[in-house]
Protein backbone atom coordinates (compact mmCIF):
# COMPACT_ATOMS: atom_id res chain seq x y z
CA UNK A 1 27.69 26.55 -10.48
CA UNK A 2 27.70 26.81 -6.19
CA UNK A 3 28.03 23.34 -4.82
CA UNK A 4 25.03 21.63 -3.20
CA UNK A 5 24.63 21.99 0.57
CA UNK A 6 23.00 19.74 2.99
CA UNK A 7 19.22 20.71 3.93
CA UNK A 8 20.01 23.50 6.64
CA UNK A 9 17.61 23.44 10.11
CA UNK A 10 17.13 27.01 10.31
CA UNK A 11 16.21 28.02 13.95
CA UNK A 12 12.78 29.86 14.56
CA UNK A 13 12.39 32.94 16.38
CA UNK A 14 10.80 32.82 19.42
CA UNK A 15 6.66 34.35 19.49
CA UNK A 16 5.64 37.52 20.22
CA UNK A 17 2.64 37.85 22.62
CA UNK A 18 -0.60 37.92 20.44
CA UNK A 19 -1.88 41.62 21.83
CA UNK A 20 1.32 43.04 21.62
CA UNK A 21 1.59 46.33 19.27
CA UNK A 22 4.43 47.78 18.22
CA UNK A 23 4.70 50.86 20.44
CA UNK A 24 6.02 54.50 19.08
CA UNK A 25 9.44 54.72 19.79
CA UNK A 26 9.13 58.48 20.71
CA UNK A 27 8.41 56.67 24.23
CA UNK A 28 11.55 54.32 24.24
CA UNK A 29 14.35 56.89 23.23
CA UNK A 30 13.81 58.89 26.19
CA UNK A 31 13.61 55.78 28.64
CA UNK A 32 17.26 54.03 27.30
CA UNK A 33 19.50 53.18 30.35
CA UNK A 34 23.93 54.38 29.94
CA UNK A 35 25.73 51.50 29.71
CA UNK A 36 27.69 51.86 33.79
CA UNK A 37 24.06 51.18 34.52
CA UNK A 38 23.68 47.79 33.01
CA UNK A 39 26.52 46.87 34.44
CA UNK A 40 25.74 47.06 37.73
CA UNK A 41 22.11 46.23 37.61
CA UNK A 42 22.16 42.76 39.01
CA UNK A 43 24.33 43.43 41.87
CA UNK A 44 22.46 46.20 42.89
CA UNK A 45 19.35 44.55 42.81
CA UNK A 46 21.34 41.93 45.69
CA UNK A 47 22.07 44.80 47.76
CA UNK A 48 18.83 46.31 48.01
CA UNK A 49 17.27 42.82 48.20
CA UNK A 50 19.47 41.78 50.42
CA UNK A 51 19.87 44.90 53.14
CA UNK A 52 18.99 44.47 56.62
CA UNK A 53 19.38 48.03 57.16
CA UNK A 54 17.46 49.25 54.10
CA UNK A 55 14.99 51.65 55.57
CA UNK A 56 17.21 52.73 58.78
CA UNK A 57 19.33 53.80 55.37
CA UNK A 58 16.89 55.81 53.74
CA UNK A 59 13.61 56.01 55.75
CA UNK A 60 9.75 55.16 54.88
CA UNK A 61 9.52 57.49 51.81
CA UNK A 62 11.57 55.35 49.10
CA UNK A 63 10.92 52.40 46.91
CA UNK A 64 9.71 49.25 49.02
CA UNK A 65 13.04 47.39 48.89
CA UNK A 66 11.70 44.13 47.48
CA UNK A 67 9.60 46.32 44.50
CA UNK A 68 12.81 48.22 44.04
CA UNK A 69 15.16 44.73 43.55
CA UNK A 70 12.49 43.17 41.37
CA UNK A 71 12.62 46.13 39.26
CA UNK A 72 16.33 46.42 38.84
CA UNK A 73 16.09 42.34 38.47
CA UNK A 74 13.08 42.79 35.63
CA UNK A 75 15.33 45.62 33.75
CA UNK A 76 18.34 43.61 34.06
CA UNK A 77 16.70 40.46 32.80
CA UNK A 78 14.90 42.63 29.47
CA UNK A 79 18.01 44.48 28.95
CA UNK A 80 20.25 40.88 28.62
CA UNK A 81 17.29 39.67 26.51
CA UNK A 82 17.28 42.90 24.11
CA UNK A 83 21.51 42.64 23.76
CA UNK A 84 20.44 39.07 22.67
CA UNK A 85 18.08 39.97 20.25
CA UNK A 86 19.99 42.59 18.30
CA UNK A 87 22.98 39.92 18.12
CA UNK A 88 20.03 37.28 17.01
CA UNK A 89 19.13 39.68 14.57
CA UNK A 90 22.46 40.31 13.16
CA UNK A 91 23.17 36.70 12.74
CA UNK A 92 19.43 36.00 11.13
CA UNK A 93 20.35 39.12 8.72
CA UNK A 94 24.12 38.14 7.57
CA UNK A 95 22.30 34.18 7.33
CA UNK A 96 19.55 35.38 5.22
CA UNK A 97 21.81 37.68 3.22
CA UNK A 98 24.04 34.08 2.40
CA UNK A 99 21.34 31.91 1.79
CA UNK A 100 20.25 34.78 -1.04
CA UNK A 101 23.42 34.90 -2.21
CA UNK A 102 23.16 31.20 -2.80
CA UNK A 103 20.37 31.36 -4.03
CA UNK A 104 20.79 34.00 -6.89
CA UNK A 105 24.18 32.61 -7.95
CA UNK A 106 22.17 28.69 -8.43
CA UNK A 107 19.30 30.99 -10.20
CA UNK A 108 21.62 33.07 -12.54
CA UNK A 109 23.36 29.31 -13.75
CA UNK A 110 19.48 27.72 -14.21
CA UNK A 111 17.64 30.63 -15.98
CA UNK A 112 19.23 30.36 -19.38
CA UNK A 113 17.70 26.47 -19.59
CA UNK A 114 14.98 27.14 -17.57
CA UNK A 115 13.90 29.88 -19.98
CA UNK A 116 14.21 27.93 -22.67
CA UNK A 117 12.32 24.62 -21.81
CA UNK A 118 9.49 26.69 -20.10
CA UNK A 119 8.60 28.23 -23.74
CA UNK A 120 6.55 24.71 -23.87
CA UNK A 121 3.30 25.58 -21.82
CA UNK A 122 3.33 22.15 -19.63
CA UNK A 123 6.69 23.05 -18.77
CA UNK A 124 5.76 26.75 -17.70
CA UNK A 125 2.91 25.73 -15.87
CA UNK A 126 4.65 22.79 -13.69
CA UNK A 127 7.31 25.19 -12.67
CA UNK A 128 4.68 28.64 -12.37
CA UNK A 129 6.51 29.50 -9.18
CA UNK A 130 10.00 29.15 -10.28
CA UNK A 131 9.07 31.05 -13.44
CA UNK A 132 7.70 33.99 -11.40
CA UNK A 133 10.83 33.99 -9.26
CA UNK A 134 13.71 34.02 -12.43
CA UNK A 135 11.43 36.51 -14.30
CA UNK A 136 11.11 38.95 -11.67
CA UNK A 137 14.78 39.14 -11.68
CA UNK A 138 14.40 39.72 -15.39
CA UNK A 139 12.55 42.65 -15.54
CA UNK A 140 14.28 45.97 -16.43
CA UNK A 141 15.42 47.99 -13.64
CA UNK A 142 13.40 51.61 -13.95
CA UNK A 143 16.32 54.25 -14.93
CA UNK A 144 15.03 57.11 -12.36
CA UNK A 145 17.75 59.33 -14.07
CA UNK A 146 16.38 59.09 -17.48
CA UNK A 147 12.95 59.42 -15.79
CA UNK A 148 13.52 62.40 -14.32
CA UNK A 149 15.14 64.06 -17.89
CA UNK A 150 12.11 63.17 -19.44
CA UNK A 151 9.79 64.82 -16.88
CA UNK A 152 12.11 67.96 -17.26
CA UNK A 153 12.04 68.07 -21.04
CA UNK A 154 9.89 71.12 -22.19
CA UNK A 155 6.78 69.04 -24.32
CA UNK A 156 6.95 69.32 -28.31
């Protein structure tokens, strides 16, 4: 049987803004930056933010400098949160793929008892939840195999 652990605080994921809808990626692929870019996001941002000679550089018909470095800034910024999210959700997946593990292996040493006290009806009805949960990983797996022979059999 796995050995007890002590209750685990389990971090919660920051909110997503109410009205925001999952947009169609279609728009995203096209719009995804090389990596030499990342990397030189913030300090460009500095120079263009920072340049006295800015528009002696490049004249009146480019980017304001100060939108331009609070663009670079914003993209930086999203793109450092976004690297941060795929590692969160790498760590939330292998943590939620443990605590299953756990979780099956303390299931597969209770069911035998369980399944035999919860033949009383008080017992089955305290415990409706946990009965739900170890019989759902009772039921038969559907053979799509033998399905599939049967649908292919010519009828009798």
């Amino acid at each position: 049987m796995p050995r007890a652990l002590p209750p685990l605080l389990v971090p919660l994921s920051p909110r997503v803004p109410p009205l925001f809808r999952t947009p169609s990626n279609k728009r995203h692929r096209r719009n995804r930056p090389r990596r030499s870019q990342l990397a030189f996001l913030g300090t460009a941002a500095t120079e263009v933010r920072e340049s006295k000679e800015y528009r002696a550089d490049f004249g009146n018909y480019v980017p304001d400098p100060k939108q331009l470095a609070d663009a670079l800034d914003a993209a930086n910024r999203w793109s450092t949160e976004l690297r941060a999210a795929q590692l969160w959700l790498a760590y939330v997946e292998d943590e939620d793929a443990r605590a299953w593990t756990r979780v099956l292996q303390f299931l597969r040493a209770f069911a035998p008892a369980f399944l035999i006290a919860a033949k009383h009806t008080a017992v089955a009805r305290r415990y409706g939840a946990v009965a739900q949960i170890i019989n759902a990983r009772r039921k038969p797996r559907k053979n799509k195999t033998a399905k599939k022979a049967r649908a292919q059999r010519p009828p009798a």
